[in-house]
N, C-alpha and C. Protein backbone atom coordinates (compact mmCIF):
# COMPACT_ATOMS: atom_id res chain seq x y z
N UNK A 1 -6.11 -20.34 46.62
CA UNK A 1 -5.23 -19.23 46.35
C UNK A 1 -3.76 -19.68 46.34
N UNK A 2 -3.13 -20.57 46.89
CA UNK A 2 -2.00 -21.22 47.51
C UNK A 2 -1.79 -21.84 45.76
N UNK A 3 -2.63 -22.12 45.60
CA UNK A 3 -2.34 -23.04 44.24
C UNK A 3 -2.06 -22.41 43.14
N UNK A 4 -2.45 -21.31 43.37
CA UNK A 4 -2.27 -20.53 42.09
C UNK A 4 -0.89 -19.81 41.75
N UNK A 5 -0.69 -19.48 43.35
CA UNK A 5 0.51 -18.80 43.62
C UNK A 5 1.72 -19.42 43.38
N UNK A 6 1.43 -20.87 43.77
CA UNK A 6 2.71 -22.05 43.05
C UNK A 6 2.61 -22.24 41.76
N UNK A 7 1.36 -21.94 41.01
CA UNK A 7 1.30 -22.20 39.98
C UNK A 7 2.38 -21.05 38.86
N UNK A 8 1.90 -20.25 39.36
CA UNK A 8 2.22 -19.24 39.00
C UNK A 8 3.97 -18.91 39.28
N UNK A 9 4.23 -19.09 40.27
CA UNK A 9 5.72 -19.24 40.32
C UNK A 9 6.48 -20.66 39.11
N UNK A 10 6.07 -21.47 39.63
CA UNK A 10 6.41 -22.32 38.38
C UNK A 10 6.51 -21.85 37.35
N UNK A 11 5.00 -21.24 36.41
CA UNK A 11 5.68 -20.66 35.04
C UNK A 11 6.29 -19.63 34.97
N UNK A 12 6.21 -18.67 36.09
CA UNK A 12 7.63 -17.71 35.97
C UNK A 12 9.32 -18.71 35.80
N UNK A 13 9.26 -19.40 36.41
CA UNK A 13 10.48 -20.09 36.47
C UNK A 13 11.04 -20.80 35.74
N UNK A 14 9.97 -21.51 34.41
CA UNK A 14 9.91 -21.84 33.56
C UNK A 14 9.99 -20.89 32.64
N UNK A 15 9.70 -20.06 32.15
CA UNK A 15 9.67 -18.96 31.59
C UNK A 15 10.93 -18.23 31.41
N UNK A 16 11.84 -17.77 33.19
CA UNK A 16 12.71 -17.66 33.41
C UNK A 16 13.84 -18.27 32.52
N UNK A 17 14.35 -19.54 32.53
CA UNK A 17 14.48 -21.06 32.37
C UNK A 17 14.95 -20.58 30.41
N UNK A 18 13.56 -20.55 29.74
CA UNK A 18 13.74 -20.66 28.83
C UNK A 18 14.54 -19.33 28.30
N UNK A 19 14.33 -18.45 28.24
CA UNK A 19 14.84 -16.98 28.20
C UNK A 19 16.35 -17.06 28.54
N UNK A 20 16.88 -17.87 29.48
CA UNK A 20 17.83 -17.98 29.68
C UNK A 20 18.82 -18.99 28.68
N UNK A 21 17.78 -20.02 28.26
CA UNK A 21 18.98 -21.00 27.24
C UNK A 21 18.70 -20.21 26.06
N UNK A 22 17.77 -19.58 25.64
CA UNK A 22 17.54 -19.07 24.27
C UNK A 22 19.08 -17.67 24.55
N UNK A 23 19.45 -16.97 25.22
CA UNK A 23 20.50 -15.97 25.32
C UNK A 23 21.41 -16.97 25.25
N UNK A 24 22.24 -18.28 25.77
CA UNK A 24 22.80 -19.20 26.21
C UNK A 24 23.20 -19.24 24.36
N UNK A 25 21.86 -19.88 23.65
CA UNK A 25 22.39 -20.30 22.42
C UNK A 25 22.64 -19.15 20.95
N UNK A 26 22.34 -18.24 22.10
CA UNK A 26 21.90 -17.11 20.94
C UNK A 26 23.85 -16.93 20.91
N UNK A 27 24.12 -16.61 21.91
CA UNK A 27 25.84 -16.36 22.44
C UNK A 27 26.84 -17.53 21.72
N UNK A 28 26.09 -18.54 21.80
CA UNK A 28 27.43 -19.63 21.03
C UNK A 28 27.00 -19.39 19.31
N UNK A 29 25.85 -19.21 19.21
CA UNK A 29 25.85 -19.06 17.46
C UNK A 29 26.66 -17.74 17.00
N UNK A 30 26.50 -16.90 17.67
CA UNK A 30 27.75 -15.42 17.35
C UNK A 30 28.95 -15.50 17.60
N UNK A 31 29.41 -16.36 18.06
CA UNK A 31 30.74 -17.23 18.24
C UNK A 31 31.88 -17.92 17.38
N UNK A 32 30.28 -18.73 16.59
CA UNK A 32 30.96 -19.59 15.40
C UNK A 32 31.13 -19.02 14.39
N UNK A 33 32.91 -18.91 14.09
CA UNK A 33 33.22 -18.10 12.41
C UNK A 33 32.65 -19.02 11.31
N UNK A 34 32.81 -20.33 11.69
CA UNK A 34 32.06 -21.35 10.42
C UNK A 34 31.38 -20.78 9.81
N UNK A 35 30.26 -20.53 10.58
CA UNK A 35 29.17 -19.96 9.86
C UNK A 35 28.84 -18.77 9.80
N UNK A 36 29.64 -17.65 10.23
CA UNK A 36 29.57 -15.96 10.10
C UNK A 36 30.19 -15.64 9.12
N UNK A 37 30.16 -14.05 8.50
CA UNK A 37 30.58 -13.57 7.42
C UNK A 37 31.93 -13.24 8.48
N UNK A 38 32.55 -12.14 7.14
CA UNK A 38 33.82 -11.36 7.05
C UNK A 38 33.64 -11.01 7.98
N UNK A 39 32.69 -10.04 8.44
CA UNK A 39 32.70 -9.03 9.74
C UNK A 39 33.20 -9.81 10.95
N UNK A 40 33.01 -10.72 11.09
CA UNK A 40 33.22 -11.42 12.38
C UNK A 40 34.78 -11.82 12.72
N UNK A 41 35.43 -11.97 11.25
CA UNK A 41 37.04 -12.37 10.94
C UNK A 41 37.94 -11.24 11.82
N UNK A 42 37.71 -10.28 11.70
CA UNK A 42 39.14 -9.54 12.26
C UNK A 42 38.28 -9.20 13.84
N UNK A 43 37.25 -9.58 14.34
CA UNK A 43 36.95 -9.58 15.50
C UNK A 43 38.07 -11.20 16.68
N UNK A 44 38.51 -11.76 16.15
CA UNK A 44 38.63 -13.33 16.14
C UNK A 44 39.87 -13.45 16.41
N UNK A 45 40.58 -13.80 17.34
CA UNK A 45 41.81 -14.05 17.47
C UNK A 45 42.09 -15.10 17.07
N UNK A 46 43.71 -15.43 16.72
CA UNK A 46 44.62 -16.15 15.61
C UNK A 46 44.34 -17.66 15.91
N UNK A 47 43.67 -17.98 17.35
CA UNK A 47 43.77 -19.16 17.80
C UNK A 47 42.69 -19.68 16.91
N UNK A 48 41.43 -18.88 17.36
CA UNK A 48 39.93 -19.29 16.52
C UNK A 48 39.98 -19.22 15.36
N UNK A 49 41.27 -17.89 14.30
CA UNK A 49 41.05 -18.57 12.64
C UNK A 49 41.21 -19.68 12.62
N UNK A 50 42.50 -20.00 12.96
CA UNK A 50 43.35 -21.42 12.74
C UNK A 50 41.99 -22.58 13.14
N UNK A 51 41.56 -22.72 14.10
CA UNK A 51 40.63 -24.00 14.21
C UNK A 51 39.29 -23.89 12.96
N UNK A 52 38.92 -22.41 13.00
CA UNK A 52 37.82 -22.95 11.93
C UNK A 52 38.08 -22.89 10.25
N UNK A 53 39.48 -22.43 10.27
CA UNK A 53 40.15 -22.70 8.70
C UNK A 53 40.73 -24.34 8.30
N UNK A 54 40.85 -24.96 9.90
CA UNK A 54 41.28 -26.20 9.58
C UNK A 54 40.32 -27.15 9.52
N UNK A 55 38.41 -26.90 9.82
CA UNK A 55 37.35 -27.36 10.15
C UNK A 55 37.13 -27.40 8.98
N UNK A 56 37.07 -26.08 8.54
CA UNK A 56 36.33 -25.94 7.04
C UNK A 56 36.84 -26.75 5.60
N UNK A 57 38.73 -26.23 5.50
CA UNK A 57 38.86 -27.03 4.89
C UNK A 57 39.57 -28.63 5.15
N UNK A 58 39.04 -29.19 5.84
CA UNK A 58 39.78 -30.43 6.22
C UNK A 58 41.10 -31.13 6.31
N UNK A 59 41.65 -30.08 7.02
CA UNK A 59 42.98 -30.64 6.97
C UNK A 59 43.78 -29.80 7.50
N UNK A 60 45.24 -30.39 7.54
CA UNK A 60 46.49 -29.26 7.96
C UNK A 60 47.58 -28.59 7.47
N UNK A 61 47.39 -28.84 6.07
CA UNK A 61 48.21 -28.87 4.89
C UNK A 61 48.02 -26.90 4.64
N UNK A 62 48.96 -25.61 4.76
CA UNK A 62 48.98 -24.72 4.59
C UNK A 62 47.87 -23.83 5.14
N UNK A 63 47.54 -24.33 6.62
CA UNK A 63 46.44 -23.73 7.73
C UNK A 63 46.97 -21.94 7.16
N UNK A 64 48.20 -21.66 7.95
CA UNK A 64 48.92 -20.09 7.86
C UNK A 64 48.51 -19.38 6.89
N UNK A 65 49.20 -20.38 5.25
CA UNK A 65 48.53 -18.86 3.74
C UNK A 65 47.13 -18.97 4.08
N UNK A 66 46.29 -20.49 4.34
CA UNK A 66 44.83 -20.15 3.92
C UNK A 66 44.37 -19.26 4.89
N UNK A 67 44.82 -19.06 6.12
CA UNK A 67 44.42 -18.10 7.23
C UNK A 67 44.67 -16.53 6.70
N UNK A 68 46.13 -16.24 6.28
CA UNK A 68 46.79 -14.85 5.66
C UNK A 68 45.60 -14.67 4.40
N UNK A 69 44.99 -15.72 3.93
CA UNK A 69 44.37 -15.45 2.50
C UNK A 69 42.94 -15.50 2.88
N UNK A 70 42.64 -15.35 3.37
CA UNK A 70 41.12 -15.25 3.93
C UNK A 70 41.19 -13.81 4.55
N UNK A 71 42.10 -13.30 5.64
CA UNK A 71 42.96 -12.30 6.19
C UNK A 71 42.71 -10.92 4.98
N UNK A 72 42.88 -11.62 3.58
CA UNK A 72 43.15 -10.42 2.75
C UNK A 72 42.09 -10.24 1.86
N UNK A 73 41.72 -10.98 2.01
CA UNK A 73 40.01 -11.08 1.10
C UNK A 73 38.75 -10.40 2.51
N UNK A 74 38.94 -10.38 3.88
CA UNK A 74 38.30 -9.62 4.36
C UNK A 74 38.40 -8.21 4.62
N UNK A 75 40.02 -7.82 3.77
CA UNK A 75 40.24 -6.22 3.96
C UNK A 75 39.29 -5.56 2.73
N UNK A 76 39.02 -6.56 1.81
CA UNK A 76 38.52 -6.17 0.87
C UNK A 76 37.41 -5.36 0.47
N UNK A 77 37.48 -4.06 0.14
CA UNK A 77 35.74 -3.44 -0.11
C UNK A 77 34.55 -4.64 -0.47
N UNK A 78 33.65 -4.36 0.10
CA UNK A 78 32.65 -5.09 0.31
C UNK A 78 32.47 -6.35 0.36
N UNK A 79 33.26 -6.91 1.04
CA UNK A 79 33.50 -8.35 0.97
C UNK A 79 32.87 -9.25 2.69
N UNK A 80 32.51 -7.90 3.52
CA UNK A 80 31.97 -8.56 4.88
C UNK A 80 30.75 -9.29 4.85
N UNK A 81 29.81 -9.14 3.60
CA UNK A 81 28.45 -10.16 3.60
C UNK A 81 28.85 -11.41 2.85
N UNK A 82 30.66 -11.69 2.63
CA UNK A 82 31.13 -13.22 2.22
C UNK A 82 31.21 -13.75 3.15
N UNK A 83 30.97 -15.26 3.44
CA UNK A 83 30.73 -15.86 4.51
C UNK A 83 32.27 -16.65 4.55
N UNK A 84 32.71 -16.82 6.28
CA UNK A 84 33.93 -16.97 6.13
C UNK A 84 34.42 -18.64 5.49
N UNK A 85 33.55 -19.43 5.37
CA UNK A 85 33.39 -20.79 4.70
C UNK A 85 33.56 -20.58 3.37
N UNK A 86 32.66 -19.85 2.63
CA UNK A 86 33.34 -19.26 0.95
C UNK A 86 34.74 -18.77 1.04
N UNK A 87 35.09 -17.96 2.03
CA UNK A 87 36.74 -17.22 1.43
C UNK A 87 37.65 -18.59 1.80
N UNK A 88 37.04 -19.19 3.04
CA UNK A 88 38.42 -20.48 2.77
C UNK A 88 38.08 -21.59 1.74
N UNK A 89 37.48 -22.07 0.96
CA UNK A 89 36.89 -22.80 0.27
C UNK A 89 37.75 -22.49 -1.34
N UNK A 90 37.30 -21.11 -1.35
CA UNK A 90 38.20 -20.19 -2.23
C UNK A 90 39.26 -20.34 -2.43
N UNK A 91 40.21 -19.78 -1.28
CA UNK A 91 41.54 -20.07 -1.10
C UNK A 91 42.48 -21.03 -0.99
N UNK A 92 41.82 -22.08 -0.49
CA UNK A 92 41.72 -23.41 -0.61
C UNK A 92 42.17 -24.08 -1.90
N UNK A 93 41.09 -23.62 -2.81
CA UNK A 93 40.98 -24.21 -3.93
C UNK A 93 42.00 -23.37 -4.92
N UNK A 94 42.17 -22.19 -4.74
CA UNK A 94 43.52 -21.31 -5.09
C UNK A 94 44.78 -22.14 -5.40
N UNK A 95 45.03 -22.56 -4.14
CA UNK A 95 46.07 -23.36 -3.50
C UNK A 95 46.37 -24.34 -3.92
N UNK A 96 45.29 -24.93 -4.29
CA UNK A 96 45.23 -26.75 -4.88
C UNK A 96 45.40 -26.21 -6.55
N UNK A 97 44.64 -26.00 -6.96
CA UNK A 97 45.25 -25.07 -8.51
C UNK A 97 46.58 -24.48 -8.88
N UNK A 98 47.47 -23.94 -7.95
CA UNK A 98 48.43 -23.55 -7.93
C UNK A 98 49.89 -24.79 -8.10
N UNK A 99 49.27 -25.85 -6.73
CA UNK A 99 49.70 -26.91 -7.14
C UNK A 99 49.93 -27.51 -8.25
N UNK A 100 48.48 -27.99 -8.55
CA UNK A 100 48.35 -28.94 -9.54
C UNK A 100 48.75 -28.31 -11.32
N UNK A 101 49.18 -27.13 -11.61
CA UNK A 101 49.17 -26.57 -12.63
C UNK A 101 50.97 -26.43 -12.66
């Protein structure tokens, strides 16, 4: 009976255990704007655009418009199922066109 009872605590604890990193990773994936839509953008303070506008598009060259321009493409009617990697990619490429022309 003794054995079972340890046994049995073990896979509660294990069990426990797992339930706990699965919430753990569930929490950092709702986190990352990388990979979330619009909706998640005006949840996000100025610190977190700036790092994942400078992730996405590689570099440091006009972080601010591409941040303001992502900013204005999520006020946009129906634009929260765009993922925030397309609007800077976008804008991005706006930018470099604008240049180069």
């Amino acid at each position: 009976m003794n054995f079972i009872k340890k046994y049995f605590k073990i896979l509660i604890g294990a069990g426990v255990l797992i339930v706990a990193l699965f919430v753990f990773t569930a929490s950092l994936r709702s986190k990352d704007l990388s990979g979330g839509t619009l909706k998640n953008w005006a949840s996000a303070n100025n610190e977190e655009r700036v790092a994942t506008v400078r992730t996405l598009i590689g570099g440091d060259e006009n972080i601010d418009i591409v941040v303001a321009c992502v900013g204005k493409i999520a006020t946009l009617p129906d634009s929260g199922e765009m993922t925030i990697a397309d609007a800077a990619r976008l804008c991005n490429m706006g930018m470099q066109l604008k240049e180069n022309l």
